[in-house]
Protein backbone atom coordinates (compact mmCIF):
# COMPACT_ATOMS: atom_id res chain seq x y z
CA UNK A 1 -21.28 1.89 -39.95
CA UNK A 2 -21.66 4.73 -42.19
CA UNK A 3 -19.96 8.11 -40.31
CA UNK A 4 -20.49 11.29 -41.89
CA UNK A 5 -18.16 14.27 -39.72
CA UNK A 6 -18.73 17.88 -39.80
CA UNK A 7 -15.34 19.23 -38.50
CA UNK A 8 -11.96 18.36 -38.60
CA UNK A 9 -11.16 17.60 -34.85
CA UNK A 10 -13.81 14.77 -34.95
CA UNK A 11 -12.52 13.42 -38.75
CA UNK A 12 -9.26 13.47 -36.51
CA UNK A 13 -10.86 11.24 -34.25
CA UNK A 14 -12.69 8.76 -36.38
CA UNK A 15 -9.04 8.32 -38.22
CA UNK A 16 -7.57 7.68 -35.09
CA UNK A 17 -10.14 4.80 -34.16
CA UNK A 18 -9.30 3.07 -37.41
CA UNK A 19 -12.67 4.54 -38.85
CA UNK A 20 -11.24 6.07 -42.21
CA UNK A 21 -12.87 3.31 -44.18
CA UNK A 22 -16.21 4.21 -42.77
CA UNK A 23 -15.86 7.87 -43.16
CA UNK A 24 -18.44 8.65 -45.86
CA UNK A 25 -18.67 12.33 -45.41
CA UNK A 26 -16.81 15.15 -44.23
CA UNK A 27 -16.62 19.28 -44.03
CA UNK A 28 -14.93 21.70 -46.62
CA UNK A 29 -11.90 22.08 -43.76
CA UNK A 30 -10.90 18.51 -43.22
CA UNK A 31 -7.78 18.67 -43.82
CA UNK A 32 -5.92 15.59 -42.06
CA UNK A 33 -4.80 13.32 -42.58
CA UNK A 34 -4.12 13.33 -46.51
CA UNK A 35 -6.99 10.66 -46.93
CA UNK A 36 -9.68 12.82 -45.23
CA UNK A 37 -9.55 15.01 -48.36
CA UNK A 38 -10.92 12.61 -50.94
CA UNK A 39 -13.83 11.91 -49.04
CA UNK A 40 -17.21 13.65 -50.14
CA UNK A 41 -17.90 17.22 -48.98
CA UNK A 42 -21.09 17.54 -47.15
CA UNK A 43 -20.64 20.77 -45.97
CA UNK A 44 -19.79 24.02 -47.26
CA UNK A 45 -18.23 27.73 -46.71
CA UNK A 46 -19.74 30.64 -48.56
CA UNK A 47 -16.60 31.96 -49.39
CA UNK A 48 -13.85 29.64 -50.89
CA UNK A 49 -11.21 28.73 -49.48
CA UNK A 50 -9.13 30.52 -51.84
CA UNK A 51 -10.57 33.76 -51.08
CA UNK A 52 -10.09 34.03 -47.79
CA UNK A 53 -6.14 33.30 -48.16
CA UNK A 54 -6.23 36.48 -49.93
CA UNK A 55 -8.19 38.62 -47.34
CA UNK A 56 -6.37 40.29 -44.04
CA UNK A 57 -6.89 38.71 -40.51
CA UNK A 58 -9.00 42.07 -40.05
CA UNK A 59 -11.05 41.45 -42.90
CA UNK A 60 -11.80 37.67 -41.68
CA UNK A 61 -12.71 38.99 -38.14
CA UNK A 62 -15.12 41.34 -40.30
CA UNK A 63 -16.57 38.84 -42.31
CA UNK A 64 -17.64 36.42 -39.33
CA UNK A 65 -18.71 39.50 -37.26
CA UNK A 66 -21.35 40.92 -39.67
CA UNK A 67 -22.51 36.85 -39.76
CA UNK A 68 -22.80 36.69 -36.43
CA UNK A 69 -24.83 39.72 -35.84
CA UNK A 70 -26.96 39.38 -38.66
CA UNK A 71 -27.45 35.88 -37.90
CA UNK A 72 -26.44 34.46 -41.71
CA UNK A 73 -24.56 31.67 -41.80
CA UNK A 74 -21.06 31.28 -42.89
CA UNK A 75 -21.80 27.24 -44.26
CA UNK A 76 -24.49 25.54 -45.48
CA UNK A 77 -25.02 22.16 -46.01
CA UNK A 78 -25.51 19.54 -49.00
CA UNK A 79 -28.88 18.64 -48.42
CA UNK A 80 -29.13 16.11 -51.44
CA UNK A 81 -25.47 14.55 -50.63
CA UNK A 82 -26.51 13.55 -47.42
CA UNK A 83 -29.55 12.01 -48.19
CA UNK A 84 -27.44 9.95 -50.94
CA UNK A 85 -24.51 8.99 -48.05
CA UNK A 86 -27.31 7.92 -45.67
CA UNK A 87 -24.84 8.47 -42.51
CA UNK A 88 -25.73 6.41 -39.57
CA UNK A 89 -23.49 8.58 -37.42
CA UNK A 90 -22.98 12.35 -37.78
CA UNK A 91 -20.72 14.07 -35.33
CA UNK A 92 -21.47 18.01 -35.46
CA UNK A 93 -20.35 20.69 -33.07
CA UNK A 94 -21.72 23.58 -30.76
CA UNK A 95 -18.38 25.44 -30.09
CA UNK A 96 -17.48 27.57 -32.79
CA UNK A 97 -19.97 28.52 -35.67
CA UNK A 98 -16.71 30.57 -37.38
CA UNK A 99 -14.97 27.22 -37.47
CA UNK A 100 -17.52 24.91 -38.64
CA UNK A 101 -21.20 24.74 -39.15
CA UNK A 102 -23.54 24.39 -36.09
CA UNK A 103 -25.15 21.43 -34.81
CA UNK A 104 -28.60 23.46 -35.41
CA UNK A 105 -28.56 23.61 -38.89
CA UNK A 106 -27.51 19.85 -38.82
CA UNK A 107 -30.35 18.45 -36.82
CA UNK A 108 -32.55 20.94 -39.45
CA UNK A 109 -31.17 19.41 -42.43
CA UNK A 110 -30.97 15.53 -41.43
CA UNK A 111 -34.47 16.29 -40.25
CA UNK A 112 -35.66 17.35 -43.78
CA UNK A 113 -33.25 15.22 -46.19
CA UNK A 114 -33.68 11.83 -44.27
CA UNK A 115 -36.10 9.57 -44.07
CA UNK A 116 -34.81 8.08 -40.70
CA UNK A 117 -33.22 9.33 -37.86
CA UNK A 118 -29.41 8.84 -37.47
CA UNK A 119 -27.35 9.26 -34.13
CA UNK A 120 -26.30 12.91 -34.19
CA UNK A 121 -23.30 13.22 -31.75
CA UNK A 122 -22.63 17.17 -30.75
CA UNK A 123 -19.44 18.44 -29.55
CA UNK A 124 -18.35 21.23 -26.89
CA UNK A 125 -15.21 20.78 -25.44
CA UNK A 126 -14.18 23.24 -22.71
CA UNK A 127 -11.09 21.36 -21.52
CA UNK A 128 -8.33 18.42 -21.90
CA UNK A 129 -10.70 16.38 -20.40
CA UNK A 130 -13.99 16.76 -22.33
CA UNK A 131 -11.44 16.01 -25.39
CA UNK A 132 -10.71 12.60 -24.18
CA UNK A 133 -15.06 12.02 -23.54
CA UNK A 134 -15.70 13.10 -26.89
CA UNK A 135 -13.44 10.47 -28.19
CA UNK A 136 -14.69 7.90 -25.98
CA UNK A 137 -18.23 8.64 -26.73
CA UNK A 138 -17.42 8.97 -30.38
CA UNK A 139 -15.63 5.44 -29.63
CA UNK A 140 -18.98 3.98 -28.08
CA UNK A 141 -21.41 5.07 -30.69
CA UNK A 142 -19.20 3.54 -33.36
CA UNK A 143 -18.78 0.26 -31.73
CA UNK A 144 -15.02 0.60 -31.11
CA UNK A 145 -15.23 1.55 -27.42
CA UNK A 146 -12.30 -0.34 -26.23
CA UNK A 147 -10.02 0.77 -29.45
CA UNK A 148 -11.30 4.77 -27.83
CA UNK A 149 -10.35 3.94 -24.64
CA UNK A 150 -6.75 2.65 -25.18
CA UNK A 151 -6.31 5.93 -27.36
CA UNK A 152 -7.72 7.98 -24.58
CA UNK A 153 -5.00 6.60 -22.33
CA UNK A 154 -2.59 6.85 -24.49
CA UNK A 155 -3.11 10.49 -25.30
CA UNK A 156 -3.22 10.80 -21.54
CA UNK A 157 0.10 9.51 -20.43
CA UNK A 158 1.83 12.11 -23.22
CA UNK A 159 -0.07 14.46 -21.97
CA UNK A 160 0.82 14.16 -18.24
CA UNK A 161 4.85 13.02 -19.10
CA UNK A 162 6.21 16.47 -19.08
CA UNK A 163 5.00 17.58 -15.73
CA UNK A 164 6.18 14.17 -13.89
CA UNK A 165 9.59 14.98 -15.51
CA UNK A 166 10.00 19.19 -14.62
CA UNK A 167 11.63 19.56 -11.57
CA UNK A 168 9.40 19.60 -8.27
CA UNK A 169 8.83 23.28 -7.80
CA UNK A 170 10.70 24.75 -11.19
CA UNK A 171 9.70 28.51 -11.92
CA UNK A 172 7.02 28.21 -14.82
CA UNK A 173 7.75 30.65 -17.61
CA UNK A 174 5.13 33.68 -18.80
CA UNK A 175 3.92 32.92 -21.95
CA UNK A 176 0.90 34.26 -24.17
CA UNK A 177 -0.67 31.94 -27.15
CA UNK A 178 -1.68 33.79 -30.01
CA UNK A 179 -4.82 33.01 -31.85
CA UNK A 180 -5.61 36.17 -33.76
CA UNK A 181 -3.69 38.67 -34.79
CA UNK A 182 -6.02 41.36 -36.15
CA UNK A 183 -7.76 42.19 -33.47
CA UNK A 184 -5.46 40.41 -31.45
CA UNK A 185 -6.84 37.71 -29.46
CA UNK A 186 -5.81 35.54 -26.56
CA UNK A 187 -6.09 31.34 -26.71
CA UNK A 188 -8.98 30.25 -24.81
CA UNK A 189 -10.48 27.04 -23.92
CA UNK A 190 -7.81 23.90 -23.87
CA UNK A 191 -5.19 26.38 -24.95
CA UNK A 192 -4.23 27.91 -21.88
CA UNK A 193 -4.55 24.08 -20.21
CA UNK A 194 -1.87 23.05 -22.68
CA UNK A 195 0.47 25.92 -21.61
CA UNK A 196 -0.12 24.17 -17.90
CA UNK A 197 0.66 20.52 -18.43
CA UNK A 198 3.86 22.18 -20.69
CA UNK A 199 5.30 23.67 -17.69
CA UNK A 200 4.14 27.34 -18.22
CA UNK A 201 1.69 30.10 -17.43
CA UNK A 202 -0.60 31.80 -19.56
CA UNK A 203 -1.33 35.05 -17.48
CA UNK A 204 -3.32 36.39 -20.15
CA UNK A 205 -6.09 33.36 -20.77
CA UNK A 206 -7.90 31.43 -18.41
CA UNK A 207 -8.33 28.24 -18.46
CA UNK A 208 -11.44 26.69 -19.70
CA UNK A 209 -11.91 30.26 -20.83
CA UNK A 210 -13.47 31.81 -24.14
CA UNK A 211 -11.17 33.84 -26.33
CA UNK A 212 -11.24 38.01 -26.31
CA UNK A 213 -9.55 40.51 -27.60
CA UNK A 214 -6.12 41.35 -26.21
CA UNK A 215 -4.92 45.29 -25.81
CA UNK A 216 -1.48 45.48 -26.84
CA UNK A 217 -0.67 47.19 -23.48
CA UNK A 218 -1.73 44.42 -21.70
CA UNK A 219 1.02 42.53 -23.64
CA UNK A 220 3.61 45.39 -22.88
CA UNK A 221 2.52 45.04 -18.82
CA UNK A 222 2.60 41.51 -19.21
CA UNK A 223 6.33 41.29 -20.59
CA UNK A 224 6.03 37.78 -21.62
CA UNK A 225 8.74 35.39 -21.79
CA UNK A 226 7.34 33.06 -24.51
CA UNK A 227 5.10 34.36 -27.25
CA UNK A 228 3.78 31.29 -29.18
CA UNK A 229 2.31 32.26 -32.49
CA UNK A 230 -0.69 30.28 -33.35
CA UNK A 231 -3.31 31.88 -35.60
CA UNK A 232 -6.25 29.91 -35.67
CA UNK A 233 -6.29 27.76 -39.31
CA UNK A 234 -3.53 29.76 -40.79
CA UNK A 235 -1.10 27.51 -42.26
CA UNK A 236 2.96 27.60 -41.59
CA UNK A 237 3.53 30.46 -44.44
CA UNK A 238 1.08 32.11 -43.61
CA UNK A 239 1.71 32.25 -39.80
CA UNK A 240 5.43 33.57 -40.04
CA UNK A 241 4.37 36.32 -42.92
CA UNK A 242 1.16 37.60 -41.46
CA UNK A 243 3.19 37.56 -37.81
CA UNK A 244 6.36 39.18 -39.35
CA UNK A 245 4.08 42.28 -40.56
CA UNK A 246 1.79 42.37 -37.03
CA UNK A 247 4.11 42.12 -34.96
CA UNK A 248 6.59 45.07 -36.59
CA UNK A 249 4.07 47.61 -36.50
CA UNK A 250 3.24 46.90 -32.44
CA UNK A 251 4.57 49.67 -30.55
CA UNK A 252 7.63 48.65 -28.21
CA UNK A 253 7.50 45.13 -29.28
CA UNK A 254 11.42 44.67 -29.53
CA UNK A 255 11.54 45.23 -25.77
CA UNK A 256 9.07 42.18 -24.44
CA UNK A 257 11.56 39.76 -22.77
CA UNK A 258 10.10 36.83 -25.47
CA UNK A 259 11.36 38.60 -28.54
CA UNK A 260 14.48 40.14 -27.20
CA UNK A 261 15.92 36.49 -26.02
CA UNK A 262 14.61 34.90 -29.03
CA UNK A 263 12.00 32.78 -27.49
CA UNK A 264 9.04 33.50 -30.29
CA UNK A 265 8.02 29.96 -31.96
CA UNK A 266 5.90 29.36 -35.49
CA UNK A 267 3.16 26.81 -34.78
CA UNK A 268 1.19 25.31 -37.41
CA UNK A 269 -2.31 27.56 -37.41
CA UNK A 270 -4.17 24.40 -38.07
CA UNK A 271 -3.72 22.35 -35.21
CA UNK A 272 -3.92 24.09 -31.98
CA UNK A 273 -7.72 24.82 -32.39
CA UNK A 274 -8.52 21.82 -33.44
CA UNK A 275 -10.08 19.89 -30.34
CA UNK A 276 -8.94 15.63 -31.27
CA UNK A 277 -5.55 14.03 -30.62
CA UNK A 278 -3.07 15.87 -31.99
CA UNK A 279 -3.93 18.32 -28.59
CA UNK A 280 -0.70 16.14 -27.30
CA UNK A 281 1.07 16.85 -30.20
CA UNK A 282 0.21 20.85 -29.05
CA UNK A 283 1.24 20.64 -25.60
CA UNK A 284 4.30 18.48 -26.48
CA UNK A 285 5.05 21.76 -29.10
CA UNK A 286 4.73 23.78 -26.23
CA UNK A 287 7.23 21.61 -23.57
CA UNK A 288 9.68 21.70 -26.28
CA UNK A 289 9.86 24.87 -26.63
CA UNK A 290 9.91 26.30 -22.81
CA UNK A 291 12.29 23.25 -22.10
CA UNK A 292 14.46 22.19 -24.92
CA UNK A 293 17.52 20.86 -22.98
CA UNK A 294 15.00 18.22 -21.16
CA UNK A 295 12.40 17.57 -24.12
CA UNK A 296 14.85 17.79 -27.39
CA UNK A 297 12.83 16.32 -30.07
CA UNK A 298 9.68 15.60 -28.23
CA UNK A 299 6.96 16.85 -30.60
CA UNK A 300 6.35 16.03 -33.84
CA UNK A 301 8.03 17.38 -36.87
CA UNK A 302 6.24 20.18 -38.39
CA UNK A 303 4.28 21.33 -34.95
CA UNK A 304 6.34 24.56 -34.54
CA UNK A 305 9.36 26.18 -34.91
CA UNK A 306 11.95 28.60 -33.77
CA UNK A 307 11.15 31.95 -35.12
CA UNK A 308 14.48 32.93 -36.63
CA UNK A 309 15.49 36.18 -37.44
CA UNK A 310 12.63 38.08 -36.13
């Protein structure tokens, strides 16, 4: 089978399923693993890559919000590569056009480049659980249904460990997930699910929930005990210097119980958004973090980290 995938989660997922050698296509962000990168580029962003490291969180948010409204697109894709890769499979996405492009202009394209009809699989996860369908539907229409569904199980005991080992009734901490900085914005959709099954509460998301802006009073009323700092995409560098220079110019922000005990943690931008099986890897981030006497070690290296020396 020839799978062609137009955002990173679902690249996630077909490396996963032991699909990488029948990966012939994927988006300008996929990223991971290493091997994902040296696969053709179907799709692209107008702006490089390379610019946008140099623009300001409020300059991105201004950028995708004069796209939105004027109804431009921020990718495009390679009409005459896919009609050479001849993808039996495309897996394309309805959730976020600022993340990746829409499954519109993929249904347009395949329409007019190819002279057959591939499956077109869209994603729209809302929750943990419509993570775990997509991969079992992504499983199903590339034959490996039963390799899907001992992944899906296996993602699901990790995720449901920590709360079968927290203490029946312990006090679950406030935390608040950051995935903008500039306007500040809240987590929304699996994030605040994640914060659950980790043993915490986000008071300021809801679950299953779209992202939105976030005043910084309703931080300040909010007096979080964790503050987990997770702009979308942004990778480790990036996160700690661009959340170094927010945060310091945030009125009364030395005061919020989170910073002043030394409970504000670095996560890796590029993996919290993303909606495949490193979402375990997320929540077991997030455990560590609220609990590290009872889960030392548990998530993978390079996740998050201690914010030293804020």
């Amino acid at each position: 089978m020839r799978i062609c995938s137009l955002l990173p989660s679902a690249t996630e997922i077909v490396y996963a399923l032991g699909l990488g050698d029948q990966l012939v296509g994927v988006s300008h962000a996929c990223d991971y693993p290493l091997e994902a990168r040296s696969k053709p580029v179907v799709s692209r962003s107008l702006r490089q890559a390379e610019q946008l490291n140099s623009l300001s969180s409020r300059e991105i948010d201004a950028i995708t919000n004069q796209a939105r409204s004027t109804g431009n697109p921020l990718y495009w894709i390679d009409g005459d590569l896919l009609r050479e890769l001849r993808p039996d499979l495309i897996i394309t996405q309805e959730l976020c056009e600022v993340c990746a492009v829409g499954s519109g202009s993929v249904y347009e394209t395949a329409a007019k480049v190819l002279d057959y009809q591939p499956e077109i699989i869209t994603i729209r996860p809302a929750g943990v659980d419509d993570i775990l369908r997509n991969i079992s539907n992504i499983g199903r229409a590339s034959q490996t249904g039963a390799g899907a569904e001992d992944l899906v199980n296996s993602l699901r005991r990790r995720l449901e460990f920590v709360g079968s080992a927290l203490p029946v009734g312990c006090q679950r901490p406030k935390v608040f997930c950051i995935d903008w900085l500039d306007p500040l914005r809240n987590t929304g959709q699996w994030g605040p699910e994640l914060v659950e099954l980790a043993g915490g509460a986000e008071g300021l998301a809801a679950k299953w929930g779209k992202s939105r802006e976030v005043a910084w009073e309703e931080v300040l009323e909010y007096q979080p005990e964790y503050l987990m700092m997770m702009p979308c995409a942004f990778e480790p560098g990036r996160v700690e210097h661009d959340s170094r220079e927010w945060l310091s110019r945030q009125r009364d922000w030395q005061t919020l119980p989170a910073v002043r005990d030394g409970r504000v943690f670095l996560f890796d931008g590029r993996i919290p958004s993303r909606h495949g099986p490193r979402i375990a890897d997320v929540m077991e981030g997030l455990a560590e973090a609220m609990w590290p006497q009872r889960f030392p070690g548990l998530a993978p290296e390079g996740v998050f980290q201690r914010w030293e020396g804020i």
